[in-house]
C-alpha atoms as a PDB file:
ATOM      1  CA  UNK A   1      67.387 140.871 111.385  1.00  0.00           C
ATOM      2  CA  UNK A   2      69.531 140.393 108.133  1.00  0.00           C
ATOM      3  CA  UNK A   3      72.657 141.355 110.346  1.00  0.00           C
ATOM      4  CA  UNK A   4      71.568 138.889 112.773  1.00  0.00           C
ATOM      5  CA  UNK A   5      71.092 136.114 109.566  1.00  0.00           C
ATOM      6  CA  UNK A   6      74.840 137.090 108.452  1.00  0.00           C
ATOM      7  CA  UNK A   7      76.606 136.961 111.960  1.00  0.00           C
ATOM      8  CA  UNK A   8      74.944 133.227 112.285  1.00  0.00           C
ATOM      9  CA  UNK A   9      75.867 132.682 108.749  1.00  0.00           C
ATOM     10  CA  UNK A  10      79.372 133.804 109.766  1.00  0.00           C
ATOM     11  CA  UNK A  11      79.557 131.859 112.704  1.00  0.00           C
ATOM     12  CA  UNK A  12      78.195 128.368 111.457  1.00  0.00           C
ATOM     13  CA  UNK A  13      80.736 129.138 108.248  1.00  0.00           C
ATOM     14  CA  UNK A  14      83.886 129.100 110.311  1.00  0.00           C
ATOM     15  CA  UNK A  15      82.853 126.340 112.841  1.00  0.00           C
ATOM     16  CA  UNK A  16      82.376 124.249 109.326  1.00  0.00           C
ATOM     17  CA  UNK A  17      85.771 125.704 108.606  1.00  0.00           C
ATOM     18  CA  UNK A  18      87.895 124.748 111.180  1.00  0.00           C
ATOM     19  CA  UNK A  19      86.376 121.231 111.453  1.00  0.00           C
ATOM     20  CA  UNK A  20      87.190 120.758 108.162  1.00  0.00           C
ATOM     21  CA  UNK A  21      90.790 121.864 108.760  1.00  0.00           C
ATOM     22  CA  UNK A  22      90.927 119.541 111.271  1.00  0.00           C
ATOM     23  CA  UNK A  23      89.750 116.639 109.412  1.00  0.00           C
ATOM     24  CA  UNK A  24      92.275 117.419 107.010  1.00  0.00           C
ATOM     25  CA  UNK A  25      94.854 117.876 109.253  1.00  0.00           C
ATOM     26  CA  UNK A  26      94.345 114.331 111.192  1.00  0.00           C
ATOM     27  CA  UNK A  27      93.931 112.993 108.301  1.00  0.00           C
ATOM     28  CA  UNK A  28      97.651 113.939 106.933  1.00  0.00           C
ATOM     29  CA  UNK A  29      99.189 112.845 110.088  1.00  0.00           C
ATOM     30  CA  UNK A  30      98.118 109.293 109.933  1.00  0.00           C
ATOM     31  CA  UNK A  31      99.868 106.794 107.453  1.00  0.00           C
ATOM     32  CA  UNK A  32      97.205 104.038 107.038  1.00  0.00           C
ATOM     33  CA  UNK A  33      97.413 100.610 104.783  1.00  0.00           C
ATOM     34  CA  UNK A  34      94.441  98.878 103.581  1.00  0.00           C
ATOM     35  CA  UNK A  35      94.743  94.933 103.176  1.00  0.00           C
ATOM     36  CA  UNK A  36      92.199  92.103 101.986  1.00  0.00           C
ATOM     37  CA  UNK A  37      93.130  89.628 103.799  1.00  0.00           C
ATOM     38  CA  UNK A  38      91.394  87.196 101.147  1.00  0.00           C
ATOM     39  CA  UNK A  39      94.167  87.840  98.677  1.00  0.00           C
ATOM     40  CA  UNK A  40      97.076  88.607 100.548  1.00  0.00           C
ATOM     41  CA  UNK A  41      99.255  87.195 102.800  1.00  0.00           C
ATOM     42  CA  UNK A  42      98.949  88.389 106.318  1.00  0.00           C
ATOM     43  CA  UNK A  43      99.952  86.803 109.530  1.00  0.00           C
ATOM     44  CA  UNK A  44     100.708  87.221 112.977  1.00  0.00           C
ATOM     45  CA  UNK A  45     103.985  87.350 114.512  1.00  0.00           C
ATOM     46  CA  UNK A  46     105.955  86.527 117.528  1.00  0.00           C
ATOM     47  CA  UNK A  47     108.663  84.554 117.674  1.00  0.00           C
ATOM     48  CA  UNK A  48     111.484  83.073 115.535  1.00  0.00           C
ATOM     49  CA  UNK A  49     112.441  79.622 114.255  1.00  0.00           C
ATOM     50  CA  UNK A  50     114.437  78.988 117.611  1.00  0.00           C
ATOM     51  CA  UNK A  51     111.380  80.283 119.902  1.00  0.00           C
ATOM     52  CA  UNK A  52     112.996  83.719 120.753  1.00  0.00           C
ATOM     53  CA  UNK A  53     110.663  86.882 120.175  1.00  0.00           C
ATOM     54  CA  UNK A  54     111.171  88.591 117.312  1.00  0.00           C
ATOM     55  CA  UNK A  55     110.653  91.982 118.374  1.00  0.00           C
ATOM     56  CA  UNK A  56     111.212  94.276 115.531  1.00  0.00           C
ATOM     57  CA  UNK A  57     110.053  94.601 112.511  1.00  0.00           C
ATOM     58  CA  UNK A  58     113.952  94.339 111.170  1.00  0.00           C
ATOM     59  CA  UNK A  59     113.970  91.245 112.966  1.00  0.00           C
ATOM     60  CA  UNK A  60     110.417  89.932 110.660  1.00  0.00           C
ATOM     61  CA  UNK A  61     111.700  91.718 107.969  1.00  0.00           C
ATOM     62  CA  UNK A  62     115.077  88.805 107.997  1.00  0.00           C
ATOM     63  CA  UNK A  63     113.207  86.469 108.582  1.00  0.00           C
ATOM     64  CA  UNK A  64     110.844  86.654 105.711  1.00  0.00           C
ATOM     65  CA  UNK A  65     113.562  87.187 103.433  1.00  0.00           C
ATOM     66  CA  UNK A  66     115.432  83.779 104.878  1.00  0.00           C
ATOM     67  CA  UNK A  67     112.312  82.309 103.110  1.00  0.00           C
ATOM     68  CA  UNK A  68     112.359  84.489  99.557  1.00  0.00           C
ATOM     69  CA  UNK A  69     109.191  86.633 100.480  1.00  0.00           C
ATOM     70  CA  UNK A  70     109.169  90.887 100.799  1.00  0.00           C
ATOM     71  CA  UNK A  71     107.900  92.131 103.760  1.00  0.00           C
ATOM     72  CA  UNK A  72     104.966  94.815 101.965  1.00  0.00           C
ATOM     73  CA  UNK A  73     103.607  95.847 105.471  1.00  0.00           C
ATOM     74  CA  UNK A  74     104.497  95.515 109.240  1.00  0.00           C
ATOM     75  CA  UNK A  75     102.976  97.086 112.344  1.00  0.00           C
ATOM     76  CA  UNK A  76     103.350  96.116 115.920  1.00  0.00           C
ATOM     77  CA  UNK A  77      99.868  93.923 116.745  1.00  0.00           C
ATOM     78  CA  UNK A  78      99.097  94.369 120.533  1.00  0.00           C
ATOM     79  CA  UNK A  79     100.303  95.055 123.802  1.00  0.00           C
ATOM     80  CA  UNK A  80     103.033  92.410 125.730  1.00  0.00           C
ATOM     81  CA  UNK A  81     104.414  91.920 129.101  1.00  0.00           C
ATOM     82  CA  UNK A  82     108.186  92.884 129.800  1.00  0.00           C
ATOM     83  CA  UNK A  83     109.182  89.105 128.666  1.00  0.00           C
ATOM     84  CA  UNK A  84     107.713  90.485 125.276  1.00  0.00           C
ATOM     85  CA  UNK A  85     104.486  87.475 125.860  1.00  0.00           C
ATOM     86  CA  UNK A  86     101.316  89.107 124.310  1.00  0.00           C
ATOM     87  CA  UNK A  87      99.108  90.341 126.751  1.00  0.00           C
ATOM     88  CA  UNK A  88      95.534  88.411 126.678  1.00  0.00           C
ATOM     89  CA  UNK A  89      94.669  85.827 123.864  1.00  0.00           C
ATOM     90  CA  UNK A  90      97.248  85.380 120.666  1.00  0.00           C
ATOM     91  CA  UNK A  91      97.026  82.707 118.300  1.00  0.00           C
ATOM     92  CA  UNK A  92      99.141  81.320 115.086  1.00  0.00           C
ATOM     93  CA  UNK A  93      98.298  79.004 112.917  1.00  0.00           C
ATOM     94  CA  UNK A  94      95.302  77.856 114.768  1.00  0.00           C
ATOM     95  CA  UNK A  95      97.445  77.401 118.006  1.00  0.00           C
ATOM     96  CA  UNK A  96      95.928  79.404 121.181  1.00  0.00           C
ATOM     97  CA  UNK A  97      99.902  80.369 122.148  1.00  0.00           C
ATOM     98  CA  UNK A  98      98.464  82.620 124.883  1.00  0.00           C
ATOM     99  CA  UNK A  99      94.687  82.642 126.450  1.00  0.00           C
ATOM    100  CA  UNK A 100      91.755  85.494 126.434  1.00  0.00           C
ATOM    101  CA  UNK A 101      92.384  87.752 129.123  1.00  0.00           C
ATOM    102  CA  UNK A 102      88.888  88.480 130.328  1.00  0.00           C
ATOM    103  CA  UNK A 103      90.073  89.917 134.180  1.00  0.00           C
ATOM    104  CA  UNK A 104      89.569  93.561 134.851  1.00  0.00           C
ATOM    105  CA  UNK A 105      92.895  95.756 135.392  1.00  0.00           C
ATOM    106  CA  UNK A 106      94.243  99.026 135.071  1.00  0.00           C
ATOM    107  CA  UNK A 107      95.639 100.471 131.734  1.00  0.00           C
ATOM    108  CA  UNK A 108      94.172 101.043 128.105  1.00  0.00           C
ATOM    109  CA  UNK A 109      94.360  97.189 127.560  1.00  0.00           C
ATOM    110  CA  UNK A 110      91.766  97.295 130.327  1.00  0.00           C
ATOM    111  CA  UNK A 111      89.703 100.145 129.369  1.00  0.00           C
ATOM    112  CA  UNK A 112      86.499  97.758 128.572  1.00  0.00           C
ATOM    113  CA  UNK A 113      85.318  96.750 125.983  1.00  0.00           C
ATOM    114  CA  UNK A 114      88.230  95.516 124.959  1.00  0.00           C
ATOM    115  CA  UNK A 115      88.394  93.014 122.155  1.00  0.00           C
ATOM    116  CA  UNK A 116      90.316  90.573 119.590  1.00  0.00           C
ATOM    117  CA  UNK A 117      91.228  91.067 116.262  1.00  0.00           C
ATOM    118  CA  UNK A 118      91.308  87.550 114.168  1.00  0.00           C
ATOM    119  CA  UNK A 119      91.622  85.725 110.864  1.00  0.00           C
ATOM    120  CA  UNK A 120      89.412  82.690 109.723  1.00  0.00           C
ATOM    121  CA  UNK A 121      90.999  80.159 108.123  1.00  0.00           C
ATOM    122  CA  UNK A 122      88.789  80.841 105.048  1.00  0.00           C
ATOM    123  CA  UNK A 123      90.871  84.615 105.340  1.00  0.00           C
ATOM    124  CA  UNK A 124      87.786  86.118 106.743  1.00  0.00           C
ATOM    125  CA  UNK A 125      88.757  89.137 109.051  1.00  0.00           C
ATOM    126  CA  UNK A 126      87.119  89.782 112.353  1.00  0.00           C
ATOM    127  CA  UNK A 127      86.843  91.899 114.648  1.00  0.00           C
ATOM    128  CA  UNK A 128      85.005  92.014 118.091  1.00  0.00           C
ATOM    129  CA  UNK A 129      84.604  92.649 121.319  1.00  0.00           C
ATOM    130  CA  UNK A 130      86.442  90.296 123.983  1.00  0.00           C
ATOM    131  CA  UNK A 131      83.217  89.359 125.912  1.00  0.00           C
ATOM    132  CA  UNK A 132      81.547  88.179 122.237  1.00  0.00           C
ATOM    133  CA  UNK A 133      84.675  86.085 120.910  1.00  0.00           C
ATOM    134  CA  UNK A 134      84.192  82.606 120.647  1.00  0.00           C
ATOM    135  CA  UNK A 135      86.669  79.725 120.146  1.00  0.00           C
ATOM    136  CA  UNK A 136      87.082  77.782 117.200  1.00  0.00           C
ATOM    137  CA  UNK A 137      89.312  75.799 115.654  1.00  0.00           C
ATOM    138  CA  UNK A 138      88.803  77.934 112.096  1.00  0.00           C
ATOM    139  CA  UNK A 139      90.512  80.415 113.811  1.00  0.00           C
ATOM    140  CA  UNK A 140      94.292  80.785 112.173  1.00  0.00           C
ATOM    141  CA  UNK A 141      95.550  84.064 113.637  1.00  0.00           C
ATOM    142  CA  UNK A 142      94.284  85.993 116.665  1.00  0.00           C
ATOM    143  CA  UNK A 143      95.513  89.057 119.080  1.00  0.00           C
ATOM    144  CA  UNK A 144      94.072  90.699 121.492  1.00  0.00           C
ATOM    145  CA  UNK A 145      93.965  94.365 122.500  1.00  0.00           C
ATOM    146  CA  UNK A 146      91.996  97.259 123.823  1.00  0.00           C
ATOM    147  CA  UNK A 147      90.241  99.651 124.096  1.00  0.00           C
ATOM    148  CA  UNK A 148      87.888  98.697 121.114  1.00  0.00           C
ATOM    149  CA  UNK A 149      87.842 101.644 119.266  1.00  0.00           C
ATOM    150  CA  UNK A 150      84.284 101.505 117.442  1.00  0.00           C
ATOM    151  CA  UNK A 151      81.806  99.240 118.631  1.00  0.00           C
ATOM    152  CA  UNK A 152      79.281  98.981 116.157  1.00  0.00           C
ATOM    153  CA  UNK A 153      79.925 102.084 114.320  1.00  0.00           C
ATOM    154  CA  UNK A 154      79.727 104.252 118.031  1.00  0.00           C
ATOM    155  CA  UNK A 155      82.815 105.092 119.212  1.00  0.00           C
ATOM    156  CA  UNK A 156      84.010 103.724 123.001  1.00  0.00           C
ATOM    157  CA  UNK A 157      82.173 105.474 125.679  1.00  0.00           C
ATOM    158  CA  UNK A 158      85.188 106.348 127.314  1.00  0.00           C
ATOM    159  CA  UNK A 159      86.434 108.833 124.722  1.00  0.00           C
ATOM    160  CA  UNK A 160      86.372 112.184 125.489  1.00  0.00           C
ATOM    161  CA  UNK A 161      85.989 114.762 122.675  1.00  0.00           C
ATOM    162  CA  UNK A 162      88.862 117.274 122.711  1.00  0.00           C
ATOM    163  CA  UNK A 163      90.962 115.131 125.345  1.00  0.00           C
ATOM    164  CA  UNK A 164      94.544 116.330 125.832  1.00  0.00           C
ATOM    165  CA  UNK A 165      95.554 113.112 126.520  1.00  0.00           C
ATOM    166  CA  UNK A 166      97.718 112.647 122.848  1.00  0.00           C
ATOM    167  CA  UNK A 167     100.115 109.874 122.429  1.00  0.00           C
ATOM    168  CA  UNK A 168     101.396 107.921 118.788  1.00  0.00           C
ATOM    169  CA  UNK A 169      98.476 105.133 118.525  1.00  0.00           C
ATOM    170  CA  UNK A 170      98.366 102.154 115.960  1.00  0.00           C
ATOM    171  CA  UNK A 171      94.916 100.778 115.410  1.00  0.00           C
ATOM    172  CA  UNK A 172      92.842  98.338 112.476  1.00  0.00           C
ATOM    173  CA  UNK A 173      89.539  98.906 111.489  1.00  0.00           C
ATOM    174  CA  UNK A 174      87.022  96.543 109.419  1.00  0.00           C
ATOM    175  CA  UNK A 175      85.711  97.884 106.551  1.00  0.00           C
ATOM    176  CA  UNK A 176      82.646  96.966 105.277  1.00  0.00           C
ATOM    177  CA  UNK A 177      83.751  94.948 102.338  1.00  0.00           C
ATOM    178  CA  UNK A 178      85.860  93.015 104.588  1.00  0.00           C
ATOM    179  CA  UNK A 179      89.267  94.705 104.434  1.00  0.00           C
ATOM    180  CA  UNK A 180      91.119  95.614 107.255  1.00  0.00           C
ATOM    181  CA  UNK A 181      92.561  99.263 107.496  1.00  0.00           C
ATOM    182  CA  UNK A 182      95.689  99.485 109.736  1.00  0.00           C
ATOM    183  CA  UNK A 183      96.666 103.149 110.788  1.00  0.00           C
ATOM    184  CA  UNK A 184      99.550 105.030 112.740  1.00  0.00           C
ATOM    185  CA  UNK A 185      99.272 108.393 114.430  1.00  0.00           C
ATOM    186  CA  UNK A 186     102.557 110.348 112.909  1.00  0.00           C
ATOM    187  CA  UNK A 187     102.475 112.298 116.208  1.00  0.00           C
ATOM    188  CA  UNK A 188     100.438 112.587 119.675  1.00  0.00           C
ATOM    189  CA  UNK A 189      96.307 111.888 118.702  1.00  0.00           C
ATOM    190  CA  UNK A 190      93.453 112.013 121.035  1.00  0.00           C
ATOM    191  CA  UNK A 191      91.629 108.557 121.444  1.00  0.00           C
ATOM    192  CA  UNK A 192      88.584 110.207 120.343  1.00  0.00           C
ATOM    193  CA  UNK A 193      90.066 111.843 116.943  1.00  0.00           C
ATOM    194  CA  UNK A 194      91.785 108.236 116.664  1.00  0.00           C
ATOM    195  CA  UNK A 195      88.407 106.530 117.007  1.00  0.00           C
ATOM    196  CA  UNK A 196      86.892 108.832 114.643  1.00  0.00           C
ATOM    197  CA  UNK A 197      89.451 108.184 112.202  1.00  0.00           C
ATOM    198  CA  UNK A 198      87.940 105.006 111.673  1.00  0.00           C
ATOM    199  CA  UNK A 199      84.512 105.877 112.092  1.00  0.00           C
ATOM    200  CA  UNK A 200      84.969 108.176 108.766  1.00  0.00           C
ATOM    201  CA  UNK A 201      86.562 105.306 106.783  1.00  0.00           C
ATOM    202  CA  UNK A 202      82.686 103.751 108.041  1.00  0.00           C
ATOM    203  CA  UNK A 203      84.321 101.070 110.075  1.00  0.00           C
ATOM    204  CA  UNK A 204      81.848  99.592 112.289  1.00  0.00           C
ATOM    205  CA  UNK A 205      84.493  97.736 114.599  1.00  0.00           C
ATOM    206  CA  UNK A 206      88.223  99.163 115.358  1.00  0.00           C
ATOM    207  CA  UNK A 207      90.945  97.973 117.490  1.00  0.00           C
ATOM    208  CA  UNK A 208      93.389  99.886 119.646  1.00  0.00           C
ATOM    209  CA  UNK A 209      97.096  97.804 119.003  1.00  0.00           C
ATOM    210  CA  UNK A 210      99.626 100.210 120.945  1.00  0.00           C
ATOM    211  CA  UNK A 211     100.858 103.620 121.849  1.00  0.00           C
ATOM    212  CA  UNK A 212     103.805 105.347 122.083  1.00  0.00           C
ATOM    213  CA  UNK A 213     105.953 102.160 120.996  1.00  0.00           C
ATOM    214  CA  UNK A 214     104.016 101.648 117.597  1.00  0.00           C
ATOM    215  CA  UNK A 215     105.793 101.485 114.628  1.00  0.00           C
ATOM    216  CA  UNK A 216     104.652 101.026 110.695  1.00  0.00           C
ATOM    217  CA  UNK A 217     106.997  99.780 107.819  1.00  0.00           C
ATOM    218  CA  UNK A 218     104.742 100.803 104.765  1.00  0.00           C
ATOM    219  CA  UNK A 219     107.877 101.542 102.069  1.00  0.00           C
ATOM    220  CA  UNK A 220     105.143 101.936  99.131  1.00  0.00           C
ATOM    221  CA  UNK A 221     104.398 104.918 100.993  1.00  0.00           C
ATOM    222  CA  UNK A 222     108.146 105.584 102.172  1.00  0.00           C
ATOM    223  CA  UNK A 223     107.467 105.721 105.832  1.00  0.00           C
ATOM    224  CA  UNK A 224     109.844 102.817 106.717  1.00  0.00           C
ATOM    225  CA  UNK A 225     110.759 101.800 110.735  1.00  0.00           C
ATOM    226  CA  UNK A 226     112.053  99.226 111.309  1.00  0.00           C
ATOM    227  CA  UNK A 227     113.228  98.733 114.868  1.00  0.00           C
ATOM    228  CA  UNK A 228     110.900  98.169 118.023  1.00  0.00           C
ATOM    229  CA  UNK A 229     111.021  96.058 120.937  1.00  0.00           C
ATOM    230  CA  UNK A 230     107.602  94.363 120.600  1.00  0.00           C
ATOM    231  CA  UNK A 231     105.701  91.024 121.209  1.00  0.00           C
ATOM    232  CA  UNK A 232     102.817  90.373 118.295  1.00  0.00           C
ATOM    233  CA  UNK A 233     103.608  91.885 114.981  1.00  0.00           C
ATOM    234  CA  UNK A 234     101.456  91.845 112.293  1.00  0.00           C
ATOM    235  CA  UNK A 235     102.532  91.538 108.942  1.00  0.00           C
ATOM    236  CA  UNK A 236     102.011  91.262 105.241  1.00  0.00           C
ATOM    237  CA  UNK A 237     104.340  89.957 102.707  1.00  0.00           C
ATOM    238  CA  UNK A 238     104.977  88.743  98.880  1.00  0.00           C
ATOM    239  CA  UNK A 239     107.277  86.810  97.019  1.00  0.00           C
ATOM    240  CA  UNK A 240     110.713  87.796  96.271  1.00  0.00           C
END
């Protein structure tokens, strides 16, 4: 019997082990950047002053500095067709430039629930499924994506634990005292270990962005890309 007890004690002690190593080890392979959007300056990208998509973060990066501000923090913001349009609903400055895609299709934009990620005027961050989203002109920024990621603290149904299906993933994630927490993959991630990612940081809602074309300029934390070939990018910035 107390060889039995110590065999299960064993056991139980390295499957608490290795998930712990593997916590750790997601963890370490995700560069992440928390932002209150009450305080800072972030805004969604597209195009330029002459209407022509920006797509890369160099390209945002010029731009800002044409006006005297430092780019702090860019990451590409959704999926886009091959004319580098946003795919489904994107809007600046309280202008719908593209509509809420609410069709069914294949692809992870697709993979319902999808949903939007958007900024009140008042700098209130939301995020939410596509089926709950509501227009309104306090709306100042919006993109949509999918899969949701976390719908009320559960992650997507579709998400299978253990999935070899790994690509680079960007995502954002509300946190419950109304930051947003934007995160890149370093290397190929699961959507499930993605997902729970978020669910950890005890997001209740999270947003896929992108896959294999995501890109992060964080230079606080001197992981700095800066090319790309994107339509929405999201970005935060400072004065010069």
């Amino acid at each position: 019997m107390k060889r039995a007890f110590l065999s299960l004690t064993l056991v139980l002690l390295t499957v608490i082990a290795v998930a712990i190593i593997h916590k750790n080890t997601i963890d370490d392979d995700i560069v992440s950047y928390t932002v209150d959007p009450r305080i800072q300056d972030l805004r969604f990208y597209w195009k330029d002053d002459k209407g022509q998509p920006l797509s890369s973060i160099q390209h945002l990066k010029d731009l800002l500095a044409e006006q005297h501000l430092k780019l702090v923090f860019a990451t590409n913001g959704g999926m886009f067709k091959p004319d580098q349009s946003p795919v489904g609903l994107f809007i600046r400055q309280q202008v719908a430039e593209t509509p809420l895609d609410t069709t069914s299709g294949n692809g992870n934009f697709y993979l319902k629930p999808n949903g939007v990620l958007y900024i009140t005027k008042e700098r209130k961050a939301v995020i939410c499924t596509t089926s709950e989203f509501k227009y309104s002109k306090q709306i100042g920024y919006a993109t949509q994506s999918g899969p949701m990621l976390l719908i009320n603290g559960i992650i997507h149904p579709a998400f299978k634990k253990g999935s070899a299906n790994v690509n680079v993933r960007n995502g954002v994630g509300l946190l419950p005292d109304g930051r947003l927490v934007f995160a890149m993959s370093k290397s190929g991630i699961n959507f499930y270990d993605f997902a729970d990612y978020f669910r950890r940081l005890d997001c209740k809602q999270a947003l896929y962005l992108d896959g294999f074309v995501s890109r992060t300029y964080l230079p606080a934390q001197n992981w700095i890309q800066t090319d790309g070939n994107f339509g929405v990018i999201i970005g935060v910035s400072e004065p010069e």
